[in-house]
C-alpha atoms as a PDB file:
ATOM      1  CA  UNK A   1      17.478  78.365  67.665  1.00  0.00           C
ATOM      2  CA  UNK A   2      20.556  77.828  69.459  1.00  0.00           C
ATOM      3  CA  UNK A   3      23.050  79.407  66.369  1.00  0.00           C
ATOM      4  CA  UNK A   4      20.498  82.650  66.279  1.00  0.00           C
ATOM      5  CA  UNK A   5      20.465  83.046  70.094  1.00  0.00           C
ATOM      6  CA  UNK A   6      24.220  82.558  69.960  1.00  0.00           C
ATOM      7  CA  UNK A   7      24.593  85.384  66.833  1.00  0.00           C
ATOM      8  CA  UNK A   8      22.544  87.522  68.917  1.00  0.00           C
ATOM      9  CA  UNK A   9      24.450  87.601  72.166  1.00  0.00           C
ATOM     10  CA  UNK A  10      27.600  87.749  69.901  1.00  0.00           C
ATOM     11  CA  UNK A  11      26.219  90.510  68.151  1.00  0.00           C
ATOM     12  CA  UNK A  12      24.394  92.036  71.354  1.00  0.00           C
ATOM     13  CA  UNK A  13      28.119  91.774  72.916  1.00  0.00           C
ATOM     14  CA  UNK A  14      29.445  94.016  69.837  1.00  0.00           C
ATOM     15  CA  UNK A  15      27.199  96.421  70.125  1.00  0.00           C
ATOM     16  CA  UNK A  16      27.867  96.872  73.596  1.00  0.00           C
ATOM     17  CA  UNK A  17      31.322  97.744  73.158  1.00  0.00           C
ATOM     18  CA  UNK A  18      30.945 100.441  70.998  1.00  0.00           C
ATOM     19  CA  UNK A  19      29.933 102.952  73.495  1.00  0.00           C
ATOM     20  CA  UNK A  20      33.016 102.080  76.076  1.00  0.00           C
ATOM     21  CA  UNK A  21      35.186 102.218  72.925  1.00  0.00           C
ATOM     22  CA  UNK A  22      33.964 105.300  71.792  1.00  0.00           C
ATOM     23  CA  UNK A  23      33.735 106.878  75.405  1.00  0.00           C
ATOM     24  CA  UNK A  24      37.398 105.464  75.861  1.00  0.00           C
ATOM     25  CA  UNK A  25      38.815 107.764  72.418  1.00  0.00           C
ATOM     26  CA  UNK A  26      36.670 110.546  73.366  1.00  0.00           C
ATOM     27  CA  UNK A  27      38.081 110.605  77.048  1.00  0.00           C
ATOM     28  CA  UNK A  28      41.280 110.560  75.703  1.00  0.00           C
ATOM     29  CA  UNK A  29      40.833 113.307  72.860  1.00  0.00           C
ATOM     30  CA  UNK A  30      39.397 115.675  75.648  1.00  0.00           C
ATOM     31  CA  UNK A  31      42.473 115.061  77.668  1.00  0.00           C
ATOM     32  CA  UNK A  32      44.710 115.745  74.982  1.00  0.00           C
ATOM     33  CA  UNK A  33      42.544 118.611  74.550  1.00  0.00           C
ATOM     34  CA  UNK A  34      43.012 120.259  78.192  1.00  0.00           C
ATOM     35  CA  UNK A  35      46.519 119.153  78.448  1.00  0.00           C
ATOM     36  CA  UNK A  36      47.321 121.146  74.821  1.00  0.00           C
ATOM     37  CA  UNK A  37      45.076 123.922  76.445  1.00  0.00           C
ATOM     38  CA  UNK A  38      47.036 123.420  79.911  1.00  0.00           C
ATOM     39  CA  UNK A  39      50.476 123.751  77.833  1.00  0.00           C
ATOM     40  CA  UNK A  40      49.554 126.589  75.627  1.00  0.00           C
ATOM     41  CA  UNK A  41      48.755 128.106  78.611  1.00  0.00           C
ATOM     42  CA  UNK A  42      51.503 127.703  80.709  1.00  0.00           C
ATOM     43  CA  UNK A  43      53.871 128.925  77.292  1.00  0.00           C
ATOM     44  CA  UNK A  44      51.872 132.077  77.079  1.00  0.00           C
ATOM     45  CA  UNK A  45      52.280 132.657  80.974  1.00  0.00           C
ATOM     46  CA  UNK A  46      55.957 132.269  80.023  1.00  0.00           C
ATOM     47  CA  UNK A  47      56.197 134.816  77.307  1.00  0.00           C
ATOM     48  CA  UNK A  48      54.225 137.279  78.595  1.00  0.00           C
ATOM     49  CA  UNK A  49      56.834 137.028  81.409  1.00  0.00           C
ATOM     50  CA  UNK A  50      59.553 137.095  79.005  1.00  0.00           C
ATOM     51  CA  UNK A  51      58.117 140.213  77.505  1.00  0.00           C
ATOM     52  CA  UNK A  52      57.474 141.713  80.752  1.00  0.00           C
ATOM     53  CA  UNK A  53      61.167 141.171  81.842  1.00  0.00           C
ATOM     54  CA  UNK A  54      62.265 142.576  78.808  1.00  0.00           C
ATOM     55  CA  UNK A  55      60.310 145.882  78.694  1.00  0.00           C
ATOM     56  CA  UNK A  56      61.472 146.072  82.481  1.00  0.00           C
ATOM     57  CA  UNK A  57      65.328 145.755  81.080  1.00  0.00           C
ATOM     58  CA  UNK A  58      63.919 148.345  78.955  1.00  0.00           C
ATOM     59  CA  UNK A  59      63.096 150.821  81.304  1.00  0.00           C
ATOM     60  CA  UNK A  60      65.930 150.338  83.951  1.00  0.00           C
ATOM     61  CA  UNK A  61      68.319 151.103  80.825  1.00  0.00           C
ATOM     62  CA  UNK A  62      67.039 154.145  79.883  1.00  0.00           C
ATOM     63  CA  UNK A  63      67.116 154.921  83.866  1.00  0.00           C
ATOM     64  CA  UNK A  64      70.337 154.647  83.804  1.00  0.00           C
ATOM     65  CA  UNK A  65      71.220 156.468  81.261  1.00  0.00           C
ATOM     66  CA  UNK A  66      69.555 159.322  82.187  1.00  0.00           C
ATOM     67  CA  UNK A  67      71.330 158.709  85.945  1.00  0.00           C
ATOM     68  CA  UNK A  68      74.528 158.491  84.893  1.00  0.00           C
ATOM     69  CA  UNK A  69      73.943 161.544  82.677  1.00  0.00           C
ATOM     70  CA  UNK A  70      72.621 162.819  86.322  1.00  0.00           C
ATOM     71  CA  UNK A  71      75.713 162.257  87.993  1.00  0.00           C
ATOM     72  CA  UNK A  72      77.737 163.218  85.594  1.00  0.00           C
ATOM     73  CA  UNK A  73      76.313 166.904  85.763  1.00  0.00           C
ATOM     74  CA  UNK A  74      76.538 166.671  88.972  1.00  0.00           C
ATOM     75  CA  UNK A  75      80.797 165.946  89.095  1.00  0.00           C
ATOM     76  CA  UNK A  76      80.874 168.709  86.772  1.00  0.00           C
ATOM     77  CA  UNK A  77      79.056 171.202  88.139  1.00  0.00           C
ATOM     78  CA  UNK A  78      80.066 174.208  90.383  1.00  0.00           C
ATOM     79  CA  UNK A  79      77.762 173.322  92.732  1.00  0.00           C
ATOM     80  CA  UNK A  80      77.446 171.146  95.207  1.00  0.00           C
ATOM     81  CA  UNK A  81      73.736 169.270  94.256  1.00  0.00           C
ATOM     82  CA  UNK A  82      71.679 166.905  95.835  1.00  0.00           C
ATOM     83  CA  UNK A  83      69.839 164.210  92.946  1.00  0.00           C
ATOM     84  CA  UNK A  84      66.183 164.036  93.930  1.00  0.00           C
ATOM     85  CA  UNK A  85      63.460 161.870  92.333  1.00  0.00           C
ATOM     86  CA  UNK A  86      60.090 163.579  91.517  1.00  0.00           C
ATOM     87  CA  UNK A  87      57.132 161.720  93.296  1.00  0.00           C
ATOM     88  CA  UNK A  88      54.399 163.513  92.624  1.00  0.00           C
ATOM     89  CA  UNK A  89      53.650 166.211  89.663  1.00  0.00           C
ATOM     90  CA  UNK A  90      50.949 168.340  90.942  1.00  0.00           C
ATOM     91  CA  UNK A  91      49.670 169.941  87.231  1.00  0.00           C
ATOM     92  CA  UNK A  92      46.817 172.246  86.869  1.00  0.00           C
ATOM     93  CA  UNK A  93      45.739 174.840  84.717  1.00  0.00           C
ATOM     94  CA  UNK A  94      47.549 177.435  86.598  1.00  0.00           C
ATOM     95  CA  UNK A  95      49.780 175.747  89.323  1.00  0.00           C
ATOM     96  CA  UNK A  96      52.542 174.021  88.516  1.00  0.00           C
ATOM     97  CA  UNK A  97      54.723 172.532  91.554  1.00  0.00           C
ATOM     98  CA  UNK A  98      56.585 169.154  92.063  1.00  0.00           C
ATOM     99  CA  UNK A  99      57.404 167.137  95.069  1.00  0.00           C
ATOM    100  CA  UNK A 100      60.633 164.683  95.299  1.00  0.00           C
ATOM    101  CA  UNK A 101      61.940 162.704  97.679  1.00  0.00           C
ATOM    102  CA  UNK A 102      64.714 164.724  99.513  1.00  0.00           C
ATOM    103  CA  UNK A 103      63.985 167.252 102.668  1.00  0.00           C
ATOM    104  CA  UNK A 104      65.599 168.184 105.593  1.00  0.00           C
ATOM    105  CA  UNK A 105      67.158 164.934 105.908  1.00  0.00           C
ATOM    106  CA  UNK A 106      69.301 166.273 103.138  1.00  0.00           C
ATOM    107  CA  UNK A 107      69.899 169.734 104.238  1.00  0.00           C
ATOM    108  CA  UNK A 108      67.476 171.268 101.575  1.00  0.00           C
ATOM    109  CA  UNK A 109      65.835 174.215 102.647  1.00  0.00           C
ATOM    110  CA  UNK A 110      63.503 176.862 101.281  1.00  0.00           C
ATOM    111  CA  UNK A 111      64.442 179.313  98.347  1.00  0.00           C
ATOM    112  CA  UNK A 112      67.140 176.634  96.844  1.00  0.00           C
ATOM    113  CA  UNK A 113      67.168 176.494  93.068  1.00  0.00           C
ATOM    114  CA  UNK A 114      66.143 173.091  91.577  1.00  0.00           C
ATOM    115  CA  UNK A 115      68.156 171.880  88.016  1.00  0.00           C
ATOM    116  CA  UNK A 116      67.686 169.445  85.484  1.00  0.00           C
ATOM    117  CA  UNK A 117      70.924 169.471  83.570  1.00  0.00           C
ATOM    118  CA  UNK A 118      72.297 172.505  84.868  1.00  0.00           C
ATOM    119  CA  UNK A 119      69.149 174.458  83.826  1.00  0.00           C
ATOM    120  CA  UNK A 120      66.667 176.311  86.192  1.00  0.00           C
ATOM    121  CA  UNK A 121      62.960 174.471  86.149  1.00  0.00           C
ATOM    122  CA  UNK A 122      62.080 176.119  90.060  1.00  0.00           C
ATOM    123  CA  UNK A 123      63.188 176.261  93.648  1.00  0.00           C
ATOM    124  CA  UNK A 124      61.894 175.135  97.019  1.00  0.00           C
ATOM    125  CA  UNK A 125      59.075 176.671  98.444  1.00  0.00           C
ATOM    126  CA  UNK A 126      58.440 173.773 101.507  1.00  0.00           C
ATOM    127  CA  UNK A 127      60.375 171.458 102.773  1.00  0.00           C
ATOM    128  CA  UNK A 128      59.530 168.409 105.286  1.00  0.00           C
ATOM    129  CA  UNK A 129      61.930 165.700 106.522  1.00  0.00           C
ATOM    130  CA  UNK A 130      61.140 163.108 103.498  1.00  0.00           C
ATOM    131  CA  UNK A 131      60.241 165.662 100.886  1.00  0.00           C
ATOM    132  CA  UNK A 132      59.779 169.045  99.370  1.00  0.00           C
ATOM    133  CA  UNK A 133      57.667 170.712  97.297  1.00  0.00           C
ATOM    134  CA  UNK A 134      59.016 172.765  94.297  1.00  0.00           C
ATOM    135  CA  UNK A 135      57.303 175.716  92.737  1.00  0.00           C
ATOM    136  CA  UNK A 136      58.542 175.171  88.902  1.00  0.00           C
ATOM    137  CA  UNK A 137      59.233 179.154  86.744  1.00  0.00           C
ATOM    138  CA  UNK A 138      56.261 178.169  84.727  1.00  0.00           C
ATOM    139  CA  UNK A 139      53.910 178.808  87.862  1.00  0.00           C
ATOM    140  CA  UNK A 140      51.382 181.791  88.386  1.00  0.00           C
ATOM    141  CA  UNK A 141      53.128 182.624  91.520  1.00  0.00           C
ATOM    142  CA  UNK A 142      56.368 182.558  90.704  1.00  0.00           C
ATOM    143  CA  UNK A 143      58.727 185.745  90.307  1.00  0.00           C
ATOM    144  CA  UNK A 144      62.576 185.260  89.648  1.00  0.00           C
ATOM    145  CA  UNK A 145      64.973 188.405  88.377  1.00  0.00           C
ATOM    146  CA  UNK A 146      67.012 187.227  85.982  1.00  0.00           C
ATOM    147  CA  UNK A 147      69.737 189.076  83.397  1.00  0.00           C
ATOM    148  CA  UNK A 148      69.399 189.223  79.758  1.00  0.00           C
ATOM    149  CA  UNK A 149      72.823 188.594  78.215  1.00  0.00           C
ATOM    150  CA  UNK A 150      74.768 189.590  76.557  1.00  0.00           C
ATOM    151  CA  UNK A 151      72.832 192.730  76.607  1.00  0.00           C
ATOM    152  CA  UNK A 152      73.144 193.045  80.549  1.00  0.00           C
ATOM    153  CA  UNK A 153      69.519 194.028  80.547  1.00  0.00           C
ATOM    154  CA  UNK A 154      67.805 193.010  84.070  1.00  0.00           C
ATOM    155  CA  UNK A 155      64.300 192.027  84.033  1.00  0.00           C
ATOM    156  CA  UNK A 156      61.493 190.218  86.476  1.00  0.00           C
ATOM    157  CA  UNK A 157      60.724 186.301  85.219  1.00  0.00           C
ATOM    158  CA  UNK A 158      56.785 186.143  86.136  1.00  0.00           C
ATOM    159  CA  UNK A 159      55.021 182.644  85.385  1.00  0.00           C
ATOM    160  CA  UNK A 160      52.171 183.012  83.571  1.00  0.00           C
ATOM    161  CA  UNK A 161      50.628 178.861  84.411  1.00  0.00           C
ATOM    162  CA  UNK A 162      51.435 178.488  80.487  1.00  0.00           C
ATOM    163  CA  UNK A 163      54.388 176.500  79.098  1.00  0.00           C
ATOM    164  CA  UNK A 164      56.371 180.262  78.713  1.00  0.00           C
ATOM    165  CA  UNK A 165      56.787 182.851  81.223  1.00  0.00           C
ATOM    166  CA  UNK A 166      56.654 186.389  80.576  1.00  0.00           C
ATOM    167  CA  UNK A 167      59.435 189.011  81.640  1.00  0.00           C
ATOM    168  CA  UNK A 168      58.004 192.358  83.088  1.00  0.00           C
ATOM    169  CA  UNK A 169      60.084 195.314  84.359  1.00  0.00           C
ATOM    170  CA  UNK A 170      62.219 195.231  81.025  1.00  0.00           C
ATOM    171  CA  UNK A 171      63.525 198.926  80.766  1.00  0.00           C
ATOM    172  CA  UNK A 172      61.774 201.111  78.481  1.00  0.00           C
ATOM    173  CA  UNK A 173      64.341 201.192  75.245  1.00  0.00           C
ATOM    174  CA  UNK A 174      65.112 197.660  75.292  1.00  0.00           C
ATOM    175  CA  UNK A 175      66.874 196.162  72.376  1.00  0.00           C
ATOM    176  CA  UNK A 176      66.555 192.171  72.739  1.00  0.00           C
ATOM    177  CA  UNK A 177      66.926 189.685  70.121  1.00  0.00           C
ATOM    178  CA  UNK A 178      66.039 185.687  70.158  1.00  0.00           C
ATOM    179  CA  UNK A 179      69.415 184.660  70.422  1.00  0.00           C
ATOM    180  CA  UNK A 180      69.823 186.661  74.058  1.00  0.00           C
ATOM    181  CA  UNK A 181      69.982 184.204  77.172  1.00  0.00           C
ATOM    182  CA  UNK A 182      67.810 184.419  80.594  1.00  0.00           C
ATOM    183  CA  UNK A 183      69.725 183.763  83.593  1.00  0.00           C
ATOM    184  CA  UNK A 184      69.033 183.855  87.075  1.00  0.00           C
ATOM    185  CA  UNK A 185      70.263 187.579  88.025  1.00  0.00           C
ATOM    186  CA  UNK A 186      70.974 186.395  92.371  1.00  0.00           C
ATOM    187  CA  UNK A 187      69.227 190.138  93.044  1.00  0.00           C
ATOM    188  CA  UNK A 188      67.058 188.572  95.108  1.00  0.00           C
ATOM    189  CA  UNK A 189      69.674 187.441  97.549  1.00  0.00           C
ATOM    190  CA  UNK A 190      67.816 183.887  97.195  1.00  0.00           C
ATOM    191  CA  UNK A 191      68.391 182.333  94.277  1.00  0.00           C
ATOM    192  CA  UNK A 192      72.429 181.756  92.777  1.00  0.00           C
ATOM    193  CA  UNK A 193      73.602 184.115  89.833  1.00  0.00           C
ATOM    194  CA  UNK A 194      74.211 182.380  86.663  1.00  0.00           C
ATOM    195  CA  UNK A 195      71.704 179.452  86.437  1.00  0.00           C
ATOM    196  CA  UNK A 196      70.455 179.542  82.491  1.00  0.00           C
ATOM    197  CA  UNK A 197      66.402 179.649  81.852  1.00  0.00           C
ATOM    198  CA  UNK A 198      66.038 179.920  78.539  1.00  0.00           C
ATOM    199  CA  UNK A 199      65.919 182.061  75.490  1.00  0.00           C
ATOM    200  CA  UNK A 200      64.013 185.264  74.708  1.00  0.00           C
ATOM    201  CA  UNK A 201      60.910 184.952  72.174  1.00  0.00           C
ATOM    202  CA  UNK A 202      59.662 188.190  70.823  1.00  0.00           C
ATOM    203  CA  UNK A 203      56.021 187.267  69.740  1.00  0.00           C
ATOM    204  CA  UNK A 204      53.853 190.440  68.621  1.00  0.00           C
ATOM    205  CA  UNK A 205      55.416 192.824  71.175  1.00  0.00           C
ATOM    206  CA  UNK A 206      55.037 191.001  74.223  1.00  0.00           C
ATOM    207  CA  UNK A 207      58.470 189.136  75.271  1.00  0.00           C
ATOM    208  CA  UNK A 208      58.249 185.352  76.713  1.00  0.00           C
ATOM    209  CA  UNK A 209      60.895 183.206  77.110  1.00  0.00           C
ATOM    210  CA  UNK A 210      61.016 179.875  75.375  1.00  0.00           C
ATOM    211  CA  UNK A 211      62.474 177.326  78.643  1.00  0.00           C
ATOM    212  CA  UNK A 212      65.067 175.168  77.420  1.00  0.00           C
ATOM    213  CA  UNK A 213      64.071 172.369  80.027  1.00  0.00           C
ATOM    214  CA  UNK A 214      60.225 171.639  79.570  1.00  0.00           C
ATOM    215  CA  UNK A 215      58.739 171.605  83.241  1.00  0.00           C
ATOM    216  CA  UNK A 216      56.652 169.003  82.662  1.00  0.00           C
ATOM    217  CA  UNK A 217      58.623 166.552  81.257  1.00  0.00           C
ATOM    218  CA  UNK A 218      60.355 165.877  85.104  1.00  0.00           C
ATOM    219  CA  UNK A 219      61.838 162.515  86.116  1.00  0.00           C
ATOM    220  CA  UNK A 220      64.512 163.754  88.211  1.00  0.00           C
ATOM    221  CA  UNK A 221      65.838 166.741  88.847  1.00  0.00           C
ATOM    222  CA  UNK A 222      68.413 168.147  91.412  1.00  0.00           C
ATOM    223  CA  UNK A 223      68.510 170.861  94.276  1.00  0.00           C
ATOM    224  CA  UNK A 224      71.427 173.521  94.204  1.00  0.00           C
ATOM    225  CA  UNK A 225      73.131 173.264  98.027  1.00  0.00           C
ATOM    226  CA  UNK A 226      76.009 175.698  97.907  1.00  0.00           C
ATOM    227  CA  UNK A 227      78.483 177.181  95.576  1.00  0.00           C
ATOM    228  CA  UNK A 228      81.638 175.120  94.351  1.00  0.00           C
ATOM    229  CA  UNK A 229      83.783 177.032  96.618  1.00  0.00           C
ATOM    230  CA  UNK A 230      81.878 175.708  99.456  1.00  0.00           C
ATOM    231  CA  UNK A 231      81.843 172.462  97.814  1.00  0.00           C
ATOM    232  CA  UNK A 232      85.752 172.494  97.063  1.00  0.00           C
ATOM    233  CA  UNK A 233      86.040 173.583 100.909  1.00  0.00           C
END
């Protein structure tokens, strides 16, 4: 009696370690578990970041190229210009207008032509101390005379709200082809003489003019202060 009751409480005693042996391996496989999950975790925080950061070294590149491209026009140009960033593009069907960061603080004032690369895309129709708002050639409401070279031909730029304006007021026996050039014409005693638009597109009678800068494509663009005599002065 005394062997079985002895066999039993060995036995008993087995048996009663299995469950704290197997609770001990299973507590220790689920912390493996949530420190594998904890590291994969953390490494995918750190890519993410990595790829972040790199999509952000990215962007600033290609910001500065298209600055120093900027700049560059800029210490060309005849002009003195003023590099402005564009805040807020206010697009609808029919209005078309910008608004950067530059105002009176920078001498800008209404009627001065605004450039990207040297190439008309509007001029300044408001102005406050922190900004100004830019009615682009593309708008229903704007109206620039312009000169159609080399043909000498003058002409009335009207925006149409569509991606080409229309020139009105062409003279009656008008001779154009689609290699002729739109420039500002300065008739208006606003705008400066000279500034290229874009080309002439003859498209079942009616004459538009295909924009060589595409007004809705703005990141930056810069207003025309004065002329480079003033500048050089």
């Amino acid at each position: 009696l005394r062997f079985v009751i002895k066999d039993g409480i060995y036995r008993g005693s087995v048996i009663a370690t299995v469950p704290e042996k197997y609770s001990k391996d299973f507590s220790e496989t689920l912390e493996k578990h949530f420190n594998t999950y904890k590291e994969n975790y953390i490494l995918k925080s750190q890519l993410d970041n990595l790829r972040s950061k790199n999509l952000e070294l990215k962007y600033l590149k290609a910001e500065n190229k298209i600055l120093l491209n900027l700049l560059q026009e800029q210490t060309l140009s005849d002009y003195t210009m003023i590099l402005s960033r564009v805040m807020i593009d206010k697009q609808s069907p029919f209005l078309k207008s910008i608004i950067i960061n530059k105002g009176r603080n920078f001498d800008i004032k209404k009627g001065m032509a605004v450039v990207s690369k040297s190439i008309l895309v509007g001029r300044v129709v408001e102005v406050n101390y922190f900004s100004s708002r830019v009615l682009l050639i593309n708008d229903l409401n704007s109206k620039i005379p312009v000169l159609i070279e080399p043909d000498g031909y003058q002409a009335i730029l009207s925006g149409k709200g569509k991606t080409k304006p229309s020139l009105d007021f062409l003279p009656k026996s008008y001779d154009l082809n689609e290699d002729s050039i739109v420039y500002t014409s300065g008739k208006d005693g606003v705008l400066l003489s000279g500034i290229p638009i874009g080309k002439i597109n003859i498209n079942e009678g009616s004459v538009d003019v295909n924009l060589i800068i595409d007004p809705t494509q703005l990141s930056y663009v810069s207003v025309i202060l004065n002329k480079g005599l003033e500048k050089n002065n």
